[in-house]
C-alpha atoms as a PDB file:
ATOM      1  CA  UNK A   1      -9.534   2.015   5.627  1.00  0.00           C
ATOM      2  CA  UNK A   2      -9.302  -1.551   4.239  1.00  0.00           C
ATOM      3  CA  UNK A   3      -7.489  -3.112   1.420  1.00  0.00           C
ATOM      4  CA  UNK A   4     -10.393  -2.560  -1.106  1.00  0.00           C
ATOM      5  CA  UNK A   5     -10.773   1.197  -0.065  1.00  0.00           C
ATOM      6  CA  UNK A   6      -6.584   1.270  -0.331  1.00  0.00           C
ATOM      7  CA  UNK A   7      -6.702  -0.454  -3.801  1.00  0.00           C
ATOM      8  CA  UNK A   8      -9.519   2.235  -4.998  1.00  0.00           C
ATOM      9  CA  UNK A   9      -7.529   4.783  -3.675  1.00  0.00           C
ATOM     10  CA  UNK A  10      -4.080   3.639  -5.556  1.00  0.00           C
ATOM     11  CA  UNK A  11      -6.353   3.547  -9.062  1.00  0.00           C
ATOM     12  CA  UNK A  12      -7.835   6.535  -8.801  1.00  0.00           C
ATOM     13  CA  UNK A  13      -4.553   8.321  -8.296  1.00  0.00           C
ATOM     14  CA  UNK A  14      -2.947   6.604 -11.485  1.00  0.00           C
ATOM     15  CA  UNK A  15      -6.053   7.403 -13.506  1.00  0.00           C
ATOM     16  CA  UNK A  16      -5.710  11.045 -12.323  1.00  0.00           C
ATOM     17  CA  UNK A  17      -1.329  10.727 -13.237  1.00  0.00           C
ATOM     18  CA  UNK A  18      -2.635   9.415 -16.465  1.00  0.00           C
ATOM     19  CA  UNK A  19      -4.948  11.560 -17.709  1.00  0.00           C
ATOM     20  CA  UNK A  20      -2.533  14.497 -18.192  1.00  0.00           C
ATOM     21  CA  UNK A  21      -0.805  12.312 -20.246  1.00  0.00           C
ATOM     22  CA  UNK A  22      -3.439  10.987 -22.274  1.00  0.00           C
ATOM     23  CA  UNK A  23      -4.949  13.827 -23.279  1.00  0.00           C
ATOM     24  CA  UNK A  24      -2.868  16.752 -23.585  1.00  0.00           C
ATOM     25  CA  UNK A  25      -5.282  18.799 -25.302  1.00  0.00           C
ATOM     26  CA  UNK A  26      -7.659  19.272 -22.518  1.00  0.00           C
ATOM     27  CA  UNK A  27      -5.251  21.210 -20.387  1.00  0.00           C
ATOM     28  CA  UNK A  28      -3.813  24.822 -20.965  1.00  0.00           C
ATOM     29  CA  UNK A  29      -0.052  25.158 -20.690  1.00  0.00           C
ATOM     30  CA  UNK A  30       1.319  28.163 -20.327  1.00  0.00           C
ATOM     31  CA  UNK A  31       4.487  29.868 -22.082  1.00  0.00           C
ATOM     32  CA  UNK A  32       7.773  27.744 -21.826  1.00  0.00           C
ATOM     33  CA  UNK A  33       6.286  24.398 -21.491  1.00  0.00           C
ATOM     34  CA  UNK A  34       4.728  25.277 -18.463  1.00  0.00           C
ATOM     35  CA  UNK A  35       1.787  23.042 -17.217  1.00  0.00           C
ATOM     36  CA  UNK A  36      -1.523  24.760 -16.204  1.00  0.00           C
ATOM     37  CA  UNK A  37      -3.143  24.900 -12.580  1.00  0.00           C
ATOM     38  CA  UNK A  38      -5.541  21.693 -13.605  1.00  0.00           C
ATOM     39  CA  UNK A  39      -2.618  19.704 -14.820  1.00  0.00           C
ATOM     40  CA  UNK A  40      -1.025  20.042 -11.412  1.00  0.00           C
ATOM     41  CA  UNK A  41      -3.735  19.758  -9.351  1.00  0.00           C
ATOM     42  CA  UNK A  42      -4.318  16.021 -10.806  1.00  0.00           C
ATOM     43  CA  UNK A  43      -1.064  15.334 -10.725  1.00  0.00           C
ATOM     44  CA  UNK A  44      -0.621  16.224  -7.049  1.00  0.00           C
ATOM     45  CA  UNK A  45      -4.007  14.487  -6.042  1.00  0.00           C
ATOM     46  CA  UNK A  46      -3.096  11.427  -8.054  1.00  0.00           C
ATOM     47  CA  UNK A  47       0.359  11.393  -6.046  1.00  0.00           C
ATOM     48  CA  UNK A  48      -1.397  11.906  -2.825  1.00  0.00           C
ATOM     49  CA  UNK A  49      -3.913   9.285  -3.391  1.00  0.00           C
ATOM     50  CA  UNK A  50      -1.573   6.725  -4.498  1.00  0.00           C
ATOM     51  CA  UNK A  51       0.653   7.723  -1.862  1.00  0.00           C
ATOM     52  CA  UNK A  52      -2.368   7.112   0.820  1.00  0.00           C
ATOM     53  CA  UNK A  53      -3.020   3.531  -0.815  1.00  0.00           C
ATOM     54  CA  UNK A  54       0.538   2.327  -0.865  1.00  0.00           C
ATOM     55  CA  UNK A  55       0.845   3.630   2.794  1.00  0.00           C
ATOM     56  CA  UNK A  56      -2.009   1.246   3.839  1.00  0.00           C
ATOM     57  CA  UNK A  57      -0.413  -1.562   2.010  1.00  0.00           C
ATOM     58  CA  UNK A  58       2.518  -1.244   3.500  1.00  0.00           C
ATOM     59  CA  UNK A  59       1.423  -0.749   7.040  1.00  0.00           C
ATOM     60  CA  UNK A  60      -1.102  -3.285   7.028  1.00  0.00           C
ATOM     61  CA  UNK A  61       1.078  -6.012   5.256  1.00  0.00           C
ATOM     62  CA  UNK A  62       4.287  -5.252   4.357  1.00  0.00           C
ATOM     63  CA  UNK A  63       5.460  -3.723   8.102  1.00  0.00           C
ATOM     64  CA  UNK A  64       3.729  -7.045  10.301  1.00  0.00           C
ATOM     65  CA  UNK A  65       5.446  -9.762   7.351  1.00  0.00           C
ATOM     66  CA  UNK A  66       8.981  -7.918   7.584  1.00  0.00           C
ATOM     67  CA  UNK A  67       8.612  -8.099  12.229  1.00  0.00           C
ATOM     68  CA  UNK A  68       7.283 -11.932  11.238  1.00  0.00           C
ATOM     69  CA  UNK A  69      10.643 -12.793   9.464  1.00  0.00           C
ATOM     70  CA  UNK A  70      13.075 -10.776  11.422  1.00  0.00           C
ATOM     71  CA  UNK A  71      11.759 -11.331  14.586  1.00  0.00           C
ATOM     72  CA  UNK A  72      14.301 -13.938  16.774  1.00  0.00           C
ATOM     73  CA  UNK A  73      13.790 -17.528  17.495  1.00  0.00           C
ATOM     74  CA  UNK A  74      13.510 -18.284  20.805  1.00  0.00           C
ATOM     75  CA  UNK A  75      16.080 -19.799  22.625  1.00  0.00           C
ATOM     76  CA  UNK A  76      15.080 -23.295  23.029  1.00  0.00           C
ATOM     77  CA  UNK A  77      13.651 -25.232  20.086  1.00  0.00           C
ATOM     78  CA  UNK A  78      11.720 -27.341  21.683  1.00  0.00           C
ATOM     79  CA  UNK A  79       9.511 -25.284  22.950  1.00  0.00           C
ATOM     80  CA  UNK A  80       8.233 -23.913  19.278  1.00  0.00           C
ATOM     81  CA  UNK A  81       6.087 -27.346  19.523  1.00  0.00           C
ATOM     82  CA  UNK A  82       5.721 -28.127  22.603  1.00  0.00           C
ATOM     83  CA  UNK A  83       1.470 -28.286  23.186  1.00  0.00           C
ATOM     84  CA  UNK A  84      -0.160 -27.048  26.107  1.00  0.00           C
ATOM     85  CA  UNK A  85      -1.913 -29.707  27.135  1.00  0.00           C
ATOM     86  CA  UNK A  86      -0.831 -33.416  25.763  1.00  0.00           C
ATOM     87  CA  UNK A  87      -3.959 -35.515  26.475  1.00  0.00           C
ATOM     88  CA  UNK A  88      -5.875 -33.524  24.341  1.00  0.00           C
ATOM     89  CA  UNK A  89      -3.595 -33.556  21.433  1.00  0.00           C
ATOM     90  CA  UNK A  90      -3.584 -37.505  21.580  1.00  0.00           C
ATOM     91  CA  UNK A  91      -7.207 -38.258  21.954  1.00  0.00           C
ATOM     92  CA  UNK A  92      -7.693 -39.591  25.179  1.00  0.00           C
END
C-alpha cells in the first residue's frame, strides 16, 4: 500500500461513517432506536477502512519521525560532520 492507496482508503471510510448520517431515511431502524443491519455494516467498514489508512500513516511516517527524534546522539560531536574523505570535499 502507498500513501495515495492509504489516503483513498481513509475517505472512503468517512464517506461510508457519513452516509448514515446524512441520510437517515435510506436505512431501516428497528424498534427502540435500533439501527438496521446496513447501517452497521457501513459503519463498521467505514471504521475498518479508516482504521487501515491511519495505520499506514502512522507506520510509514509517524513511527520512523518519532525513532528520528528520540533516537541518541552519539557520543562525540565531532564526528556528526566529520567527512569521509577530505580531499574530495575541498576540491583538489
Amino acid at each position: 500500500m502507498n500513501a495515495a492507496n492509504a489516503l483513498i482508503f481513509a475517505v472512503l471510510g468517512a464517506a461510508m461513517e457519513l452516509i448514515p448520517k446524512a441520510f437517515p431515511g435510506w436505512f431501516l431502524h428497528l424498534d427502540g432506536g435500533c439501527a438496521g443491519a446496513r447501517e452497521l455494516w457501513l459503519r463498521v467498514m467505514g471504521m475498518v477502512q479508516i482504521g487501515l489508512g491511519l495505520s499506514h500513516f502512522v507506520r510509514t511516517h509517524l513511527v520512523p519521525l518519532s525513532v528520528r527524534i528520540l533516537a541518541p546522539a552519539p557520543a562525540g560531536g565531532s564526528e556528526v560532520l566529520a567527512l569521509s574523505n577530505s580531499r574530495s570535499a575541498a576540491g583538489r
